[in-house]
C-alpha atoms as a PDB file:
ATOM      1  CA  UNK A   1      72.873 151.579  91.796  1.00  0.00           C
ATOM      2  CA  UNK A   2      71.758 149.233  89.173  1.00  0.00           C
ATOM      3  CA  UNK A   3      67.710 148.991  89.219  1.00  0.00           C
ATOM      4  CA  UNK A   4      68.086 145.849  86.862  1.00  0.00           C
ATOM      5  CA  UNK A   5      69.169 143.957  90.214  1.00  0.00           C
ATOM      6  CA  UNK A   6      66.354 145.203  92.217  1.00  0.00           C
ATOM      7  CA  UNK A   7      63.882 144.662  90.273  1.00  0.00           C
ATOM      8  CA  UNK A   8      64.881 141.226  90.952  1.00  0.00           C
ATOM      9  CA  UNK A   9      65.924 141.188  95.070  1.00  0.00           C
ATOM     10  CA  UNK A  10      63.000 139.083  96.885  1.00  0.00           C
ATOM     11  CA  UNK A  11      61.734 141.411  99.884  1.00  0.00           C
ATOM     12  CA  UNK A  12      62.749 139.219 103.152  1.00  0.00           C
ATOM     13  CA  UNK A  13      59.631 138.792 105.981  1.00  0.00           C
ATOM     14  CA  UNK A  14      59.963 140.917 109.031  1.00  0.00           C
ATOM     15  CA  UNK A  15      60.689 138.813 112.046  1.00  0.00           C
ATOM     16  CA  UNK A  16      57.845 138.033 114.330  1.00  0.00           C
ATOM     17  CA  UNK A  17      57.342 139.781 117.460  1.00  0.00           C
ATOM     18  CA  UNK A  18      59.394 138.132 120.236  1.00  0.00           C
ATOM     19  CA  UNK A  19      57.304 135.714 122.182  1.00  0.00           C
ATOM     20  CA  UNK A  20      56.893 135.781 126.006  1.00  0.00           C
ATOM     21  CA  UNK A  21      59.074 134.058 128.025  1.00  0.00           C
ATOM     22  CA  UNK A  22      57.505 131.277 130.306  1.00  0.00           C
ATOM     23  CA  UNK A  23      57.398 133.456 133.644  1.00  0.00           C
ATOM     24  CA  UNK A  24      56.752 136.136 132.107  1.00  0.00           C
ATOM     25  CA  UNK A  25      53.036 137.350 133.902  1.00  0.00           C
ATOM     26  CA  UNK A  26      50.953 140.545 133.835  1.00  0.00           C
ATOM     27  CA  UNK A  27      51.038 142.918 136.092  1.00  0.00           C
ATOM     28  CA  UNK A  28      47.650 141.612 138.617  1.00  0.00           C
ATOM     29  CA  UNK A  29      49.294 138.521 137.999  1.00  0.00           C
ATOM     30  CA  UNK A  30      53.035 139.210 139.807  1.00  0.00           C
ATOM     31  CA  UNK A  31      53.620 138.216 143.451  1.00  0.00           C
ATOM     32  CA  UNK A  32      55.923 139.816 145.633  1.00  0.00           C
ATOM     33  CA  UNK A  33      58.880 138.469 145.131  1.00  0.00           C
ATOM     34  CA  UNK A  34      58.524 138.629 141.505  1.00  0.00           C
ATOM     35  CA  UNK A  35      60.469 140.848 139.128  1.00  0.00           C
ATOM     36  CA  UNK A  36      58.679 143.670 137.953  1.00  0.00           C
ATOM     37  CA  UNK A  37      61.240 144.338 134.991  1.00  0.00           C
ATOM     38  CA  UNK A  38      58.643 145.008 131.904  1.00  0.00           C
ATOM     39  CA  UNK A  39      59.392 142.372 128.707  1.00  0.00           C
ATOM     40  CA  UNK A  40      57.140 142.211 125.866  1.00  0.00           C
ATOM     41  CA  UNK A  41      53.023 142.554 125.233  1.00  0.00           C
ATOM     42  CA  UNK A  42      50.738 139.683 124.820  1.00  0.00           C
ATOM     43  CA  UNK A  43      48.504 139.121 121.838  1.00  0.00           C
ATOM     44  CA  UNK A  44      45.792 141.618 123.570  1.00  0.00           C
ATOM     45  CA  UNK A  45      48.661 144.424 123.727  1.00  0.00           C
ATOM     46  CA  UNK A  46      48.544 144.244 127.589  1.00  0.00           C
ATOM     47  CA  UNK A  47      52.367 144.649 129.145  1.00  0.00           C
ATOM     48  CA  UNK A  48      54.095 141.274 130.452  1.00  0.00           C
ATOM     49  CA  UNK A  49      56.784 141.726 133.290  1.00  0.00           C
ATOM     50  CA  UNK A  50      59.758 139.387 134.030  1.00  0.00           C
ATOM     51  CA  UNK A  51      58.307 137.247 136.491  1.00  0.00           C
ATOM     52  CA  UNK A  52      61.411 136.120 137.949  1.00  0.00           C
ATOM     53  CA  UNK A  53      62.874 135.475 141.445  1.00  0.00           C
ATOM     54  CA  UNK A  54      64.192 138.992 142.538  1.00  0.00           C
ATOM     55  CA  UNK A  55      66.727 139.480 144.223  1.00  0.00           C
ATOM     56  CA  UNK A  56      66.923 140.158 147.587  1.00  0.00           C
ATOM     57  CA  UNK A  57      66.132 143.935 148.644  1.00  0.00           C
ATOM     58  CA  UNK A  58      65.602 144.793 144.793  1.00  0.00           C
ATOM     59  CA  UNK A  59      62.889 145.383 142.540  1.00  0.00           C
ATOM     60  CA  UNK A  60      64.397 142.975 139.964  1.00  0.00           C
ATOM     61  CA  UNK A  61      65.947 140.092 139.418  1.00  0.00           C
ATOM     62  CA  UNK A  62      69.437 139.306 139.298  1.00  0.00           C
ATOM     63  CA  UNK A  63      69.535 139.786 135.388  1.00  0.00           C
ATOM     64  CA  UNK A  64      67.415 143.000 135.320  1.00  0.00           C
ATOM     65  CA  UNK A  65      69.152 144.365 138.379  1.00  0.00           C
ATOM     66  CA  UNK A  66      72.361 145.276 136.319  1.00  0.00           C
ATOM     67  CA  UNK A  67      70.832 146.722 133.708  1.00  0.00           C
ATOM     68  CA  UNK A  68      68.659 149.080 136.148  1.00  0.00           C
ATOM     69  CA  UNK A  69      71.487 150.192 137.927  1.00  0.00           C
ATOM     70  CA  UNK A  70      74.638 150.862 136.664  1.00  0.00           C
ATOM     71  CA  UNK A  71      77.544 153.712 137.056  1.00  0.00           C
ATOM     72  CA  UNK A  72      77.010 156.907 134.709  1.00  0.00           C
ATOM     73  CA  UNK A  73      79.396 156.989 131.628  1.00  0.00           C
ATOM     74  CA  UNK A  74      81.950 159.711 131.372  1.00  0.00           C
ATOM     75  CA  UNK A  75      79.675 162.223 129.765  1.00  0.00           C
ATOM     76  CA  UNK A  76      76.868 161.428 132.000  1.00  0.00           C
ATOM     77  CA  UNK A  77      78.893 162.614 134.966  1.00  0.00           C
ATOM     78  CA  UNK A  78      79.645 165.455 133.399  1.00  0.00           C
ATOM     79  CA  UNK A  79      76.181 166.615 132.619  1.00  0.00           C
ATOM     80  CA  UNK A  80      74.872 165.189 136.483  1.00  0.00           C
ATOM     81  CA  UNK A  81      77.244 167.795 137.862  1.00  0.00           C
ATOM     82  CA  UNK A  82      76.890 171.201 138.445  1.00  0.00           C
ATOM     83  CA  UNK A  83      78.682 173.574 136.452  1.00  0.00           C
ATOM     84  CA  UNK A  84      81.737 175.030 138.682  1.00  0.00           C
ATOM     85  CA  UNK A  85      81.148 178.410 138.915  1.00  0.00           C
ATOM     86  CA  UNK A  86      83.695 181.095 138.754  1.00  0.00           C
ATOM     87  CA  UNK A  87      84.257 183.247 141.342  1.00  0.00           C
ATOM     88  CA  UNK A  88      83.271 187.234 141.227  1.00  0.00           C
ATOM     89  CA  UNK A  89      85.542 189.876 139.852  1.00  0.00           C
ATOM     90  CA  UNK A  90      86.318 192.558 142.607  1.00  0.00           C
ATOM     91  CA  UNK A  91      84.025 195.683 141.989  1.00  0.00           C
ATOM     92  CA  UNK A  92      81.526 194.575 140.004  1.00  0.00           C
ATOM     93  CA  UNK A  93      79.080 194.067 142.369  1.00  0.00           C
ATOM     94  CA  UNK A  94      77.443 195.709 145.214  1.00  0.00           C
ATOM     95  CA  UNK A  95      81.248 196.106 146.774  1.00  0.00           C
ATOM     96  CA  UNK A  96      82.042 199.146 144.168  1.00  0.00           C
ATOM     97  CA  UNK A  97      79.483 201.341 146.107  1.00  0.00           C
ATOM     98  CA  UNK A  98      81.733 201.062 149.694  1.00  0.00           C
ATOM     99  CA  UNK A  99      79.520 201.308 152.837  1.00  0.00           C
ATOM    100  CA  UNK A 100      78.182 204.478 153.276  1.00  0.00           C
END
């Protein structure tokens, strides 16, 4: 790479932190139909939640609700389920020994 050009390049800003929404509320602060989906922190580092109308029976709001829940991908399932396990070879348990 050529240093020549970086010497040059202009380092860009980092992007501010994103700013609350307007319903977003702290936690004290939530009624009971609120959503309870965490967002972003305040300026005193103390966690905002969504706020929101939730949705009937939920914990979250319609938005939040689909992200929460959703089906497990292909390779999830696979690690969710128990291993199949293979059956036992004749006499190499306790059956070798007969009843005595």
């Amino acid at each position: 790479m050529n240093t020549a050009s970086l010497a040059g390049a202009r380092a860009r800003p980092c992007a501010p932190p994103p700013s609350p929404a307007p319903h977003s509320r702290r936690l004290e602060a939530l009624g009971a139909n609120a959503c309870h989906w965490p967002t972003v922190e305040d300026a005193e580092g103390v966690q905002l939640f969504c706020g929101c109308r939730r949705t009937a029976g939920a914990v979250y709001c319609a938005g939040h609700q689909g992200r929460a829940y959703r089906r497990p991908r292909v390779w999830e399932q696979r690690i969710l389920e128990p291993a199949a396990k293979a059956p036992p070879k004749p006499g190499l348990g306790w059956d070798r020994f007969g009843d005595r």
